[in-house]
N, C-alpha and C. Protein backbone atom coordinates (compact mmCIF):
# COMPACT_ATOMS: atom_id res chain seq x y z
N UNK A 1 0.85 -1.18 0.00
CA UNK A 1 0.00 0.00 0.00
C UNK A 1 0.88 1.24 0.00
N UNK A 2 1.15 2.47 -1.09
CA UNK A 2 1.40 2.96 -1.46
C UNK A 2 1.07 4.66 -0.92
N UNK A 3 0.80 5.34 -0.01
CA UNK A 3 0.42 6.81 0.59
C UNK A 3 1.37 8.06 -0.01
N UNK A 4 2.29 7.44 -1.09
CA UNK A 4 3.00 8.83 -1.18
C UNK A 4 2.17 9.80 -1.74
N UNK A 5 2.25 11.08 -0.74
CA UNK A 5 1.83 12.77 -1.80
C UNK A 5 2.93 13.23 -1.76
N UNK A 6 2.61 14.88 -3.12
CA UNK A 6 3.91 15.45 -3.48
C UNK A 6 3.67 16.81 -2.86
N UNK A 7 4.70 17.63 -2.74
CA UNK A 7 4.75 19.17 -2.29
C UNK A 7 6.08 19.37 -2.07
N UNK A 8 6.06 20.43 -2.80
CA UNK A 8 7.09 21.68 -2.97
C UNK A 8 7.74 21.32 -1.27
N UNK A 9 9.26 21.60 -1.35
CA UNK A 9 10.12 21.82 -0.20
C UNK A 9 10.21 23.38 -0.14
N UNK A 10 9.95 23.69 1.69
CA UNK A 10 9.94 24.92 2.06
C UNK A 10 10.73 24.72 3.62
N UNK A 11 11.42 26.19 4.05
CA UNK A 11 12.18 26.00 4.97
C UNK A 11 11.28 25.80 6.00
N UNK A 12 11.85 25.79 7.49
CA UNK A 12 11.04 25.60 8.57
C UNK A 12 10.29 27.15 8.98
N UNK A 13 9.88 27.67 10.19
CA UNK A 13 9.95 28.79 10.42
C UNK A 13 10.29 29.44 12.39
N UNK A 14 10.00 30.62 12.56
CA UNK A 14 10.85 30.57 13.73
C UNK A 14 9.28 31.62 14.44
N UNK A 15 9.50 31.10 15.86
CA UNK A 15 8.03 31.15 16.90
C UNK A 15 8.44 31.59 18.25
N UNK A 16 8.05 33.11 18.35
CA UNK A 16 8.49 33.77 19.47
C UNK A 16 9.97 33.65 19.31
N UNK A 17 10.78 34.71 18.00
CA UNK A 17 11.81 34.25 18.46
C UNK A 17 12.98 33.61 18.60
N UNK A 18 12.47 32.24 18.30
CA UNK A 18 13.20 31.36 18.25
C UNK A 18 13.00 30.43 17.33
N UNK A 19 14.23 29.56 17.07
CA UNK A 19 14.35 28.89 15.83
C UNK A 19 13.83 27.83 15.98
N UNK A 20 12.72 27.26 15.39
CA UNK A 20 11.73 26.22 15.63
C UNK A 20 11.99 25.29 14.33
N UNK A 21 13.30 25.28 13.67
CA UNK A 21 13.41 24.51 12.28
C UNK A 21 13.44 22.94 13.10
N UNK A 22 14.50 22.72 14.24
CA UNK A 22 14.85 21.54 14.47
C UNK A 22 13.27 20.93 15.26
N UNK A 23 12.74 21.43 16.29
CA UNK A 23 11.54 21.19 16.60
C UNK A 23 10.51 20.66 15.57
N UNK A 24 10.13 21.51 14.52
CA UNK A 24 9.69 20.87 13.27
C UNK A 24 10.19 19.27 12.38
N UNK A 25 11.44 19.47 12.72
CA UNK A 25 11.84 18.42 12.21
C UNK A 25 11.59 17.12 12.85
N UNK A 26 11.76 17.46 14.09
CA UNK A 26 11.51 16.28 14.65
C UNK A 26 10.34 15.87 14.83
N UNK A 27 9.34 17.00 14.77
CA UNK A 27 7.47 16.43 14.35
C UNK A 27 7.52 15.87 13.39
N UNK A 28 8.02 16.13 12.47
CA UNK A 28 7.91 15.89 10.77
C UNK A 28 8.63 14.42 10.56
N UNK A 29 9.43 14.09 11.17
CA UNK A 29 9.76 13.07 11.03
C UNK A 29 8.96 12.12 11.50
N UNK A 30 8.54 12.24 12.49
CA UNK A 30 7.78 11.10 13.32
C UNK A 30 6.22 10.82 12.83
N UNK A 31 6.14 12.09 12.36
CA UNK A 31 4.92 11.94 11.46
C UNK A 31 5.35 11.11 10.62
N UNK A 32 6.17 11.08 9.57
CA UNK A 32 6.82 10.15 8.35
C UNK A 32 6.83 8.67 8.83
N UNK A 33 7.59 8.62 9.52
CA UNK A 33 7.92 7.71 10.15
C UNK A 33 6.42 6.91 10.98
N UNK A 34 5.40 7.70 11.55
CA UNK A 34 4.25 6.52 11.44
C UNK A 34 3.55 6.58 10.29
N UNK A 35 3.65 7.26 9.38
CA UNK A 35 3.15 6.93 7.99
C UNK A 35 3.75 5.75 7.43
N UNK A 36 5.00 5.65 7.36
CA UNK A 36 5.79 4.40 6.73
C UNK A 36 5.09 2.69 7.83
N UNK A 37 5.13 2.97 8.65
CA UNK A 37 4.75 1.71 9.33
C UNK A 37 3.16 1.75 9.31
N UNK A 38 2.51 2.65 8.52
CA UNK A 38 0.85 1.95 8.47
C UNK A 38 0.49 2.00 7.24
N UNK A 39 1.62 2.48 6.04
CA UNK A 39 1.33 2.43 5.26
C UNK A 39 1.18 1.06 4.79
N UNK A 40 2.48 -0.02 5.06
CA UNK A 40 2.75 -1.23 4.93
C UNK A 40 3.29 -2.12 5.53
N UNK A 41 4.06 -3.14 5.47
CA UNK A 41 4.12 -4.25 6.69
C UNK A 41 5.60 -3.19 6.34
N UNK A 42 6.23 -2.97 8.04
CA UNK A 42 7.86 -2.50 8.34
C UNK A 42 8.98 -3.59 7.45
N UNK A 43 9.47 -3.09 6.81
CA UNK A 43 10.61 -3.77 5.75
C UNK A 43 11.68 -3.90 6.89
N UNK A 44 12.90 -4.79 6.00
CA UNK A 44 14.04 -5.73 7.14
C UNK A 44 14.31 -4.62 7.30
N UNK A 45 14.83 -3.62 6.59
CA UNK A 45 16.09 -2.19 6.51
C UNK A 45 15.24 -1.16 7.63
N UNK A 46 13.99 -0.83 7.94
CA UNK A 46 13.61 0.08 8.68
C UNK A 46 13.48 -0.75 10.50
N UNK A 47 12.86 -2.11 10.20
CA UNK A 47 13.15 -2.77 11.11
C UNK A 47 14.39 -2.85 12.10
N UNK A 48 15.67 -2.67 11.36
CA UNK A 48 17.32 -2.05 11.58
C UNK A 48 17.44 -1.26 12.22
N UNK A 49 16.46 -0.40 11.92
CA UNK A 49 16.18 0.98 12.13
C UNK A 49 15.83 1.39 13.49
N UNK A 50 14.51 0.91 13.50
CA UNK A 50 13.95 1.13 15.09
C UNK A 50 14.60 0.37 16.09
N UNK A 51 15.66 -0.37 15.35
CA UNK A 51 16.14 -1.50 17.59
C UNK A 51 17.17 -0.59 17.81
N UNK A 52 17.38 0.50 16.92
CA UNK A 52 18.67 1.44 16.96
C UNK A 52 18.03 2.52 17.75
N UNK A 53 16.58 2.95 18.17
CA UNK A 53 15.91 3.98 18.40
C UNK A 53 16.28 4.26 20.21
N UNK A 54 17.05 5.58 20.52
CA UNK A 54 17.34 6.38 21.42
C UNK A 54 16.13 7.42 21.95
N UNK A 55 15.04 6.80 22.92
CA UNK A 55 13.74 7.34 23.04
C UNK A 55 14.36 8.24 24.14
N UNK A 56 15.22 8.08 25.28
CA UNK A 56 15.34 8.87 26.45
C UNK A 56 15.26 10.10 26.57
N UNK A 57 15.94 10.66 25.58
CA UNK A 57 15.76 12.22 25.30
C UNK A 57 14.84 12.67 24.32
N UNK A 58 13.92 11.94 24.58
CA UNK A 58 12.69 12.59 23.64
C UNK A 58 11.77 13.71 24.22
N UNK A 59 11.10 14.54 23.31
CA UNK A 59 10.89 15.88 23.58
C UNK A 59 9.54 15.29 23.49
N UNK A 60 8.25 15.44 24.81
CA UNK A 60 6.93 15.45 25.23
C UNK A 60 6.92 14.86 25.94
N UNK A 61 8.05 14.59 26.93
CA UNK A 61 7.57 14.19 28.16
C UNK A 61 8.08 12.52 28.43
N UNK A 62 7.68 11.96 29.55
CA UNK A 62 7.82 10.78 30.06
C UNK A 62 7.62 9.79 29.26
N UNK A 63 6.11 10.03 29.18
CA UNK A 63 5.30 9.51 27.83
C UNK A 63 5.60 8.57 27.19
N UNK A 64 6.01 9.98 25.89
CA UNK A 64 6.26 9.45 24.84
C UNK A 64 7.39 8.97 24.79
N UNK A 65 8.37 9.10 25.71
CA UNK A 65 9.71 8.38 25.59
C UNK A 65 9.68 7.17 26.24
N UNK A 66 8.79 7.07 27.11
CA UNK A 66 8.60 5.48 27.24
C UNK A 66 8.17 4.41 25.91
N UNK A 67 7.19 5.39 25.31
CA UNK A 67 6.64 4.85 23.88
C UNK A 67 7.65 4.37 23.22
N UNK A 68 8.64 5.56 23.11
CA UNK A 68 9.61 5.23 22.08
C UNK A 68 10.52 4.26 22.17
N UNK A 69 10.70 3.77 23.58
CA UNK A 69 11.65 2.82 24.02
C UNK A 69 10.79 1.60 23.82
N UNK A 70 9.34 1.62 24.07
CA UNK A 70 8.95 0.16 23.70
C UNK A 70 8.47 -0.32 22.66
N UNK A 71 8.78 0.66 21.14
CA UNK A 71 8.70 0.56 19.89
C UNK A 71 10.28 0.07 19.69
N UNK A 72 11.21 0.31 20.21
CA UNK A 72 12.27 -0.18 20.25
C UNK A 72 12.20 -2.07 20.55
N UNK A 73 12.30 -2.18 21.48
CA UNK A 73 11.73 -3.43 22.28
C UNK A 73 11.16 -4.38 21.60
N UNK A 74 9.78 -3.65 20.68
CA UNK A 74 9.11 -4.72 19.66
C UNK A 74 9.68 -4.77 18.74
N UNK A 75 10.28 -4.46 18.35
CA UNK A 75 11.28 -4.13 17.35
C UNK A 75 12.31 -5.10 17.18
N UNK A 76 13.05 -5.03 18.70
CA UNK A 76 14.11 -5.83 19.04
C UNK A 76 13.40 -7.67 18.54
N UNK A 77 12.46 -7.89 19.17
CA UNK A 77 11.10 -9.15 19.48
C UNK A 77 10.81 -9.80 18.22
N UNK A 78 10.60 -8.64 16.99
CA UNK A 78 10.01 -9.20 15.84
C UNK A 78 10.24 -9.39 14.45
N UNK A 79 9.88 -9.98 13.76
CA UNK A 79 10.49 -10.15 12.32
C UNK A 79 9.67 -9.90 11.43
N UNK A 80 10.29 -9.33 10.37
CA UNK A 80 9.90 -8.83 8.92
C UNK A 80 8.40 -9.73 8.34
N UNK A 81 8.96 -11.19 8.37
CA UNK A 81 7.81 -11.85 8.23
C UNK A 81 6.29 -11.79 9.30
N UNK A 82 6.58 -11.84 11.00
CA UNK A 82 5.69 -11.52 11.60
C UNK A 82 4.94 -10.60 11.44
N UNK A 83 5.76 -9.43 11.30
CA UNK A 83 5.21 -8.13 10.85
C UNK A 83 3.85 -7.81 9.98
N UNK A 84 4.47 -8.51 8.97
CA UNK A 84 3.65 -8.83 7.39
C UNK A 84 2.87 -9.46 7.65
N UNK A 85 2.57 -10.33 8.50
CA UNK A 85 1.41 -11.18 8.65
C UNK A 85 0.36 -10.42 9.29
N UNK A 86 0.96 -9.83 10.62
CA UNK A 86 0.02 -9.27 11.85
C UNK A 86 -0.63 -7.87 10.87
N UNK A 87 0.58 -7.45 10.22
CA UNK A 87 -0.03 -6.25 8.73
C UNK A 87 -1.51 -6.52 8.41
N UNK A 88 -1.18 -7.38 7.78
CA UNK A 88 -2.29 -8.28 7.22
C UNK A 88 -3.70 -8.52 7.73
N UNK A 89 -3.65 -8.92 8.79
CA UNK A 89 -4.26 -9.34 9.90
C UNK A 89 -4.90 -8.25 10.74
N UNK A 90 -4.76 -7.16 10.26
CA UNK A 90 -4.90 -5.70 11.47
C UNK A 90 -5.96 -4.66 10.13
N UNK A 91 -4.88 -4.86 8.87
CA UNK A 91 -5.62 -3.91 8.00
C UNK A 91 -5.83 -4.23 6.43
N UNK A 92 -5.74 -5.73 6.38
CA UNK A 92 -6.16 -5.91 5.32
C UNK A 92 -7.38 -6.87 5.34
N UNK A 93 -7.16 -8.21 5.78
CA UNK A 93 -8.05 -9.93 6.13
C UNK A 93 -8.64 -9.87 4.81
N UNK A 94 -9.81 -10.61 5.07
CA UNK A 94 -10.65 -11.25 4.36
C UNK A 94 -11.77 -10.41 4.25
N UNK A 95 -11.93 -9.31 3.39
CA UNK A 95 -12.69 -8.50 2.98
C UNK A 95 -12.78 -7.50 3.67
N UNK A 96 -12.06 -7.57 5.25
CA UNK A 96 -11.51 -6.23 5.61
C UNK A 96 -10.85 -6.56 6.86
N UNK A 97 -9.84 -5.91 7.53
CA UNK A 97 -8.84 -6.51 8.62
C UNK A 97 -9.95 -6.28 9.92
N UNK A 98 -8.88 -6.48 11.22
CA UNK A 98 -9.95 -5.87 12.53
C UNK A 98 -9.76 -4.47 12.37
N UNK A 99 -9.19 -3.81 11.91
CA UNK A 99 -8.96 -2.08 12.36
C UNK A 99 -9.70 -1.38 10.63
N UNK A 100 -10.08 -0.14 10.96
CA UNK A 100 -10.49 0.32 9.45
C UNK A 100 -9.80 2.44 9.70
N UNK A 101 -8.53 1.76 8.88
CA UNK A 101 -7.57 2.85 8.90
C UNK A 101 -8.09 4.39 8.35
N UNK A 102 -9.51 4.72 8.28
CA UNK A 102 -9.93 5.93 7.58
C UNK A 102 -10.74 7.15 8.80
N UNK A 103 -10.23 8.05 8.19
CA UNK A 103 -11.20 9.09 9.01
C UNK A 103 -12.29 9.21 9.01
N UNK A 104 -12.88 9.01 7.42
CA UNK A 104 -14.59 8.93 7.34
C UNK A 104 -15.40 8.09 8.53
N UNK A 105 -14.76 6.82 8.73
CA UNK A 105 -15.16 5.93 9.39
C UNK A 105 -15.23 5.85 10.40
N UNK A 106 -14.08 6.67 11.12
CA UNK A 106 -13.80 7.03 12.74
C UNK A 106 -14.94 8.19 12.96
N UNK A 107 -15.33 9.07 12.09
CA UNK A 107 -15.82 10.38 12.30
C UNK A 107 -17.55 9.94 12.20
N UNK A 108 -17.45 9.52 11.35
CA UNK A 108 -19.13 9.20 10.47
C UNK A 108 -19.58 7.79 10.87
N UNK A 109 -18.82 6.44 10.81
CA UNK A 109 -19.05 5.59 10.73
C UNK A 109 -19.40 5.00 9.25
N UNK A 110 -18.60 5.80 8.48
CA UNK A 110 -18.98 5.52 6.77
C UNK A 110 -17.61 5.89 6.28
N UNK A 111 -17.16 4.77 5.16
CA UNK A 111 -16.38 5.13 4.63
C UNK A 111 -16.53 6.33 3.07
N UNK A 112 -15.31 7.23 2.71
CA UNK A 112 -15.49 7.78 1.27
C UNK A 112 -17.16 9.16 2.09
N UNK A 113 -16.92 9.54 2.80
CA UNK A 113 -17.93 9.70 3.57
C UNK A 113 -17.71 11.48 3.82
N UNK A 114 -18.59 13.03 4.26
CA UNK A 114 -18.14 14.18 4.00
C UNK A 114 -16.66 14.44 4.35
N UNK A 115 -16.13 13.73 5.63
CA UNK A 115 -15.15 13.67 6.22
C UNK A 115 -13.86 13.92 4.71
N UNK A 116 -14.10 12.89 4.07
CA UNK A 116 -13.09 13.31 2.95
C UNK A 116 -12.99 13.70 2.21
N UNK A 117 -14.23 14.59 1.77
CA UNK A 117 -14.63 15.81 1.04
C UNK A 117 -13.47 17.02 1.64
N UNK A 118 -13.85 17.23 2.49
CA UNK A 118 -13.45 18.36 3.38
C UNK A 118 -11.85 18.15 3.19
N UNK A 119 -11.50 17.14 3.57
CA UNK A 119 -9.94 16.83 3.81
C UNK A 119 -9.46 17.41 2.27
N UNK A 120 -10.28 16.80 1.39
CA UNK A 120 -9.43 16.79 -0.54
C UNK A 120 -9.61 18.61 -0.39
N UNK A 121 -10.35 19.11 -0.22
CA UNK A 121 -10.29 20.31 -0.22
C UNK A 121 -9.62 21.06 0.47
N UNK A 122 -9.20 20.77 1.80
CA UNK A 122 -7.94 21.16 2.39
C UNK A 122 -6.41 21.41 1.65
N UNK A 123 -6.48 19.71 1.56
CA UNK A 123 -5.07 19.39 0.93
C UNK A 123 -5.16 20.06 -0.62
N UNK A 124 -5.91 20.12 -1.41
CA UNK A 124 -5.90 20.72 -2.48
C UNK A 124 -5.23 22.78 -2.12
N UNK A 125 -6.23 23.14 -1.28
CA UNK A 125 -5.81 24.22 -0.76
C UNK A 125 -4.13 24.40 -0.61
N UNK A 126 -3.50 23.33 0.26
CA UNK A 126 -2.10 23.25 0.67
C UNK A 126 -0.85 22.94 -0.71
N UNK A 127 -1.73 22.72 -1.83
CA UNK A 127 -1.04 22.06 -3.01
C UNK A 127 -0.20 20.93 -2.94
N UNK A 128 -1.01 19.76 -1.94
CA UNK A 128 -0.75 18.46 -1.73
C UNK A 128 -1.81 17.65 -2.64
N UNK A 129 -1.50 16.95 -3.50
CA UNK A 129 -1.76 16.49 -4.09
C UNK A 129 -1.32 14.47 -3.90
N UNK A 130 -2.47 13.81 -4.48
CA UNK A 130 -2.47 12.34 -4.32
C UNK A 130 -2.17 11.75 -5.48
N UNK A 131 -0.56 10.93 -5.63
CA UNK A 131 0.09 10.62 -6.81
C UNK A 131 -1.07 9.21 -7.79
N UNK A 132 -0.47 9.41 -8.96
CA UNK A 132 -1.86 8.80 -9.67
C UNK A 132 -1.98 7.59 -9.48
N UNK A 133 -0.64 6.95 -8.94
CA UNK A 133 -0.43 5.70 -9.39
C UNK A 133 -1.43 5.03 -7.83
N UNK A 134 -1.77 5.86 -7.11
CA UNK A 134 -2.27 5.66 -5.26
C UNK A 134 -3.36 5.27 -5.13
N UNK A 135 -4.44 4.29 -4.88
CA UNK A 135 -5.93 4.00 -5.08
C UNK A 135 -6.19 4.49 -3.36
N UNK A 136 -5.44 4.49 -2.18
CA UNK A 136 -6.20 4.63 -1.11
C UNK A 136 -6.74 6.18 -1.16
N UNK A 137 -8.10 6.37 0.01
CA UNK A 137 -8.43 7.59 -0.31
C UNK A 137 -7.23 8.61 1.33
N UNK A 138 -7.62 9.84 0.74
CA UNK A 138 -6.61 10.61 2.15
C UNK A 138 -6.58 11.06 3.08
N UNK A 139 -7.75 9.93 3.58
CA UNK A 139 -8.08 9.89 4.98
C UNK A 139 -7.76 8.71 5.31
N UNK A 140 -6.68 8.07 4.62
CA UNK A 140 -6.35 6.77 5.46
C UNK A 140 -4.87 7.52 6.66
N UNK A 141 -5.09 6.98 7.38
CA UNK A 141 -4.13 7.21 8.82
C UNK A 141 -2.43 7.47 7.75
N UNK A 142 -2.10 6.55 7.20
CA UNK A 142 -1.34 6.69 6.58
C UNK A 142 -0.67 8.17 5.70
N UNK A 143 -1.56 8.69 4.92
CA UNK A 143 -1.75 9.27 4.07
C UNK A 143 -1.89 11.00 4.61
N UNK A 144 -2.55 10.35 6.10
CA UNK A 144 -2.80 11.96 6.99
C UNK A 144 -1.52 12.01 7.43
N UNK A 145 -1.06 11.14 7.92
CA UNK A 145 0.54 11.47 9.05
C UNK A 145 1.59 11.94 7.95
N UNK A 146 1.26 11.53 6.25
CA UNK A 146 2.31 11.71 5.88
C UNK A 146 2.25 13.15 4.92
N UNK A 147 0.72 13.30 5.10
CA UNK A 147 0.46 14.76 4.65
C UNK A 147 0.77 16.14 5.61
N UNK A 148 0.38 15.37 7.36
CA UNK A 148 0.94 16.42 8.26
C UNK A 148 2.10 16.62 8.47
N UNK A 149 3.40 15.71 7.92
CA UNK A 149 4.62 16.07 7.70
C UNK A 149 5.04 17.26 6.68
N UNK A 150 4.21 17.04 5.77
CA UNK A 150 4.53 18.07 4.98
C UNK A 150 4.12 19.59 4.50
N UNK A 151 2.91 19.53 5.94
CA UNK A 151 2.17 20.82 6.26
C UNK A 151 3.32 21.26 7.40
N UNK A 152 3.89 20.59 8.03
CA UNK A 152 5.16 20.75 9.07
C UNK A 152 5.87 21.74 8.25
N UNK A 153 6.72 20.77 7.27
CA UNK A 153 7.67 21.21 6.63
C UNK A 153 7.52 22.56 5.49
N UNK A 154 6.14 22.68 5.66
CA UNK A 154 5.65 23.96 4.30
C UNK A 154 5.60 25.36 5.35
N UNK A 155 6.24 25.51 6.35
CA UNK A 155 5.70 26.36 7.18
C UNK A 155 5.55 27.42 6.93
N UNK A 156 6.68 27.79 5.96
CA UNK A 156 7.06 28.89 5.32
C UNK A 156 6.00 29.50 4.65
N UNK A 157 5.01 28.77 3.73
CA UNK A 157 4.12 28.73 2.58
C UNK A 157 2.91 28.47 3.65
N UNK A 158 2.80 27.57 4.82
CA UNK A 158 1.24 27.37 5.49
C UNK A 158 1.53 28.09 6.58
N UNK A 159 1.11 29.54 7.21
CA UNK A 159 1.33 29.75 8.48
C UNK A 159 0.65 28.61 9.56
N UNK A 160 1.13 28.63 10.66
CA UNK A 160 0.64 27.95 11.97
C UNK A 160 -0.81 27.83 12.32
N UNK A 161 -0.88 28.79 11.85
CA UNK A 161 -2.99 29.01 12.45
C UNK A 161 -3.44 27.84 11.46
N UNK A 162 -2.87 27.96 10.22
CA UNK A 162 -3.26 26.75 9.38
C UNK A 162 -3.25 25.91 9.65
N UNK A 163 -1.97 25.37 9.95
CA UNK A 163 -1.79 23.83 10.64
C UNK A 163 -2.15 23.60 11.79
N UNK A 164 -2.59 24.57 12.47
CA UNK A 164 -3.60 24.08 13.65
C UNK A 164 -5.07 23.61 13.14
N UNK A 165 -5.41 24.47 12.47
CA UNK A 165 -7.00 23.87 11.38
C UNK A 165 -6.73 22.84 10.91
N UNK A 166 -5.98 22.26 10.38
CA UNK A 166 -5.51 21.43 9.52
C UNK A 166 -5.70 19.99 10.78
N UNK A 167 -5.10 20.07 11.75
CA UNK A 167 -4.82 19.11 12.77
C UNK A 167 -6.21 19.11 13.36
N UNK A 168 -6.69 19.68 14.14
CA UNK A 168 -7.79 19.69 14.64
C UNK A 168 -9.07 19.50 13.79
N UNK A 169 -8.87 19.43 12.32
CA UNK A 169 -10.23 19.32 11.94
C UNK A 169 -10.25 17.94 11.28
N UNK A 170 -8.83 17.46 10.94
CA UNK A 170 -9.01 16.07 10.06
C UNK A 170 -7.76 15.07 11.04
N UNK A 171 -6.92 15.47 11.98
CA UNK A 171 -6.56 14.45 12.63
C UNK A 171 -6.67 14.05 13.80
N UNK A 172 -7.12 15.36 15.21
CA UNK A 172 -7.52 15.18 16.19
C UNK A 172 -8.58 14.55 16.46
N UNK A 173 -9.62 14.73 15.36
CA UNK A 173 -11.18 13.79 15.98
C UNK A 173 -11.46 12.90 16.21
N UNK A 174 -9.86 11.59 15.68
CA UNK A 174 -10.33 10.21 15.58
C UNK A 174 -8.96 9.57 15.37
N UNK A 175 -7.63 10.01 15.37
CA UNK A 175 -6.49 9.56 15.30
C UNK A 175 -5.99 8.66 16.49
N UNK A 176 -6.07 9.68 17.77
CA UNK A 176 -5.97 9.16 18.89
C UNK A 176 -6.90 7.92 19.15
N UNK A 177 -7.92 8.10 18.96
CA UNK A 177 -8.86 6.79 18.92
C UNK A 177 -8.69 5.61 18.23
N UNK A 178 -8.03 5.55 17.06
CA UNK A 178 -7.84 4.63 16.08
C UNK A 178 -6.54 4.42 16.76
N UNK A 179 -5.31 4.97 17.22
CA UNK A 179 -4.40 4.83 18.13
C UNK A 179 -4.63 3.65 19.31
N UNK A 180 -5.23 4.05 19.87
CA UNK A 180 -5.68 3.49 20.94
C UNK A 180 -6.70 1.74 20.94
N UNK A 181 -7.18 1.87 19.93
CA UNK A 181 -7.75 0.69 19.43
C UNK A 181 -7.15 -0.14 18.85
N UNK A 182 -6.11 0.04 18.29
CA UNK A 182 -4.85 -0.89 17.18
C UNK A 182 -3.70 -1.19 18.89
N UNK A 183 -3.94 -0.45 19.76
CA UNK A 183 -3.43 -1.48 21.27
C UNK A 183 -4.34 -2.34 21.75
N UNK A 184 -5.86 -2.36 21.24
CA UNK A 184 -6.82 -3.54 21.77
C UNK A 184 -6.72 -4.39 20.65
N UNK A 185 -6.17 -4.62 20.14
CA UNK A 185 -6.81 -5.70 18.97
C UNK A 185 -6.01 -6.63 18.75
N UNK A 186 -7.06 -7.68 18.86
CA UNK A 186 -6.28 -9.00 19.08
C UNK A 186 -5.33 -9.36 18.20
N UNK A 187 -4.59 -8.81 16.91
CA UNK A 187 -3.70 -9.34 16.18
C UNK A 187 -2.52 -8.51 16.45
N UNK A 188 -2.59 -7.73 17.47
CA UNK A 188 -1.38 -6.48 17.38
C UNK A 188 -0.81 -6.85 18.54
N UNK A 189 0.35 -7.01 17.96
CA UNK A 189 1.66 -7.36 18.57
C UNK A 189 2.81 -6.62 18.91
N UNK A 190 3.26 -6.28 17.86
CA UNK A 190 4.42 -5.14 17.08
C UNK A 190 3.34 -4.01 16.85
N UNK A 191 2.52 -4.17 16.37
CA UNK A 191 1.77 -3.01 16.13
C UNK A 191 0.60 -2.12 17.47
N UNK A 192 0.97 -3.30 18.61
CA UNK A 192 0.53 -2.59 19.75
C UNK A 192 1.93 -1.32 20.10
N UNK A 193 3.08 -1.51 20.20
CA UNK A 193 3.52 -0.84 20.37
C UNK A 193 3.94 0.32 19.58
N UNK A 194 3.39 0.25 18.31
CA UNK A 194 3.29 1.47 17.16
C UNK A 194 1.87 1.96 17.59
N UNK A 195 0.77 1.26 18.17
CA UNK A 195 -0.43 2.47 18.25
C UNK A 195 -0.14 3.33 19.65
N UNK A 196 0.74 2.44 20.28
CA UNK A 196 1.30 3.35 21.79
C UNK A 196 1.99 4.87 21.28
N UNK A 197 3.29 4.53 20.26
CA UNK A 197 3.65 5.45 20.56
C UNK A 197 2.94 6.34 19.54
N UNK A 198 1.86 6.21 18.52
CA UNK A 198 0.42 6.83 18.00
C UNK A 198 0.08 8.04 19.34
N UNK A 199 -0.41 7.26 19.70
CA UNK A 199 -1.41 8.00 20.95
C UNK A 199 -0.88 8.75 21.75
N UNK A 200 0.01 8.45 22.28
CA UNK A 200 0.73 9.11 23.03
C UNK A 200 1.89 10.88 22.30
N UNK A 201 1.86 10.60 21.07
CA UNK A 201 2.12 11.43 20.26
C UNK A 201 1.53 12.42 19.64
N UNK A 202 0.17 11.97 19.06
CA UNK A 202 -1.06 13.02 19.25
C UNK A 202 -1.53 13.47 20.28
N UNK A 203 -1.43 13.16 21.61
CA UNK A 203 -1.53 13.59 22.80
C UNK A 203 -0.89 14.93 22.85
N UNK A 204 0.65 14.58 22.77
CA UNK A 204 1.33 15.63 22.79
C UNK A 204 0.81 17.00 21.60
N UNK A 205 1.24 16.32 20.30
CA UNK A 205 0.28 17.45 19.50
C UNK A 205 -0.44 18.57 20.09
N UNK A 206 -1.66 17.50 20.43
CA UNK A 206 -2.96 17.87 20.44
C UNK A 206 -2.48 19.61 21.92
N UNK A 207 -1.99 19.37 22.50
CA UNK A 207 -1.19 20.27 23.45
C UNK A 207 -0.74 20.98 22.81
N UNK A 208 0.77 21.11 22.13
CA UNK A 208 1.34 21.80 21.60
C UNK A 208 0.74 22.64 20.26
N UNK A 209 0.20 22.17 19.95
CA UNK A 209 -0.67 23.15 18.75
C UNK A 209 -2.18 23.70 19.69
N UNK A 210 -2.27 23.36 20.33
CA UNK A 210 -3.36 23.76 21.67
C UNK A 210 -3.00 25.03 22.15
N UNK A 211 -1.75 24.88 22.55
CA UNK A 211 -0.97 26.40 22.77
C UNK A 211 -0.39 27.15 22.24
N UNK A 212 0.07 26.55 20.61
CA UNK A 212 0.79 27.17 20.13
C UNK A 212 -0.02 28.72 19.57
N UNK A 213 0.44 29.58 19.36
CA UNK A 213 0.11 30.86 18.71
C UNK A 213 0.80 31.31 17.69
């Protein structure tokens, strides 16, 4: 499953002050970074990746750096093939997995539903665009984390007030929830500890753009 969108590279920008490029970055990444693991089952090379992950000094608290250490952990625990299966098993099955990765659905209880009306018109607004070759729609979890990376990174081009609209109207209403549910479900394993550090990450968000001005 395939979530890439495209947009123009723009610098970071600076808030009260101060230089908020590296702060950004490190939202922006982690946004990326749970886009890549819901887009598809975690490959051997990123798998590499996370048992290498240094959560202690992570920025939101206790939290999320506990999160990050036990995305590490599952990490350490599991294999490429497990992965792919429990993948499977969470968001694809037999005419549909246990979890249903869309906003329409979290919001409405309907998929393709106003919820992603609103969103295409957003992202159209932002000049994010959905590559042709992509059939999911862009309200899959995927597709949002990897679009709010790049409303991060446009700061220059989207002021802040934006990306607070932006967050609060298509990822706060039901992210955390779909977070939180992919830790109840009986096939999540590895992927309990990716909806941990989910939730616990929009948590933070949901704060920091709460206050931000």
């Amino acid at each position: 499953m395939d979530t890439q969108l495209a947009i123009s590279e723009t610098p970071g920008r600076e808030i009260d002050g101060m230089d908020a490029n590296e702060a950004d970055m490190l939202r922006a990444n982690t946004y990326r970074l749970l886009a890549r693991m819901l887009a598809a089952p975690v490959p051997r090379e990123l798998l590499e990746t996370l048992r290498r992950i240094d959560g202690a000094g992570a920025n939101g608290g206790m939290a999320l750096a506990k999160a990050w250490q036990t995305l590490k952990i599952a990490s350490e625990r599991a294999t490429a093939e497990g992965i792919d299966d429990e993948y499977h098993d969470l968001f694809v099955g037999l005419g549909r997995g246990e979890l249903v990765p869309y906003g329409s659905w979290y919001m409405t209880g309907f998929l393709m539903d106003r919820p992603l009306a609103l969103l295409r018109r957003d992202l159209e607004a932002f000049g994010i665009e959905r590559e042709a070759d992509v059939h999911e729609p862009e309200d899959h979890v995927s597709a949002l984390c990897e679009a709010m990376s790049m409303v991060i990174e446009s700061a220059a081009e989207i002021p802040l007030e934006r990306q607070q609209k932006f967050f609060f109207d298509h990822l706060s209403p039901w992210m955390g929830r779909f977070f939180a549910d992919m830790q109840q479900a009986r096939s999540a394993r590895f992927y309990l500890a990716v909806g941990q550090l989910g939730e616990m990450f929009i948590d933070v968000e949901t704060k920091y753009l709460g206050m931000a001005v």
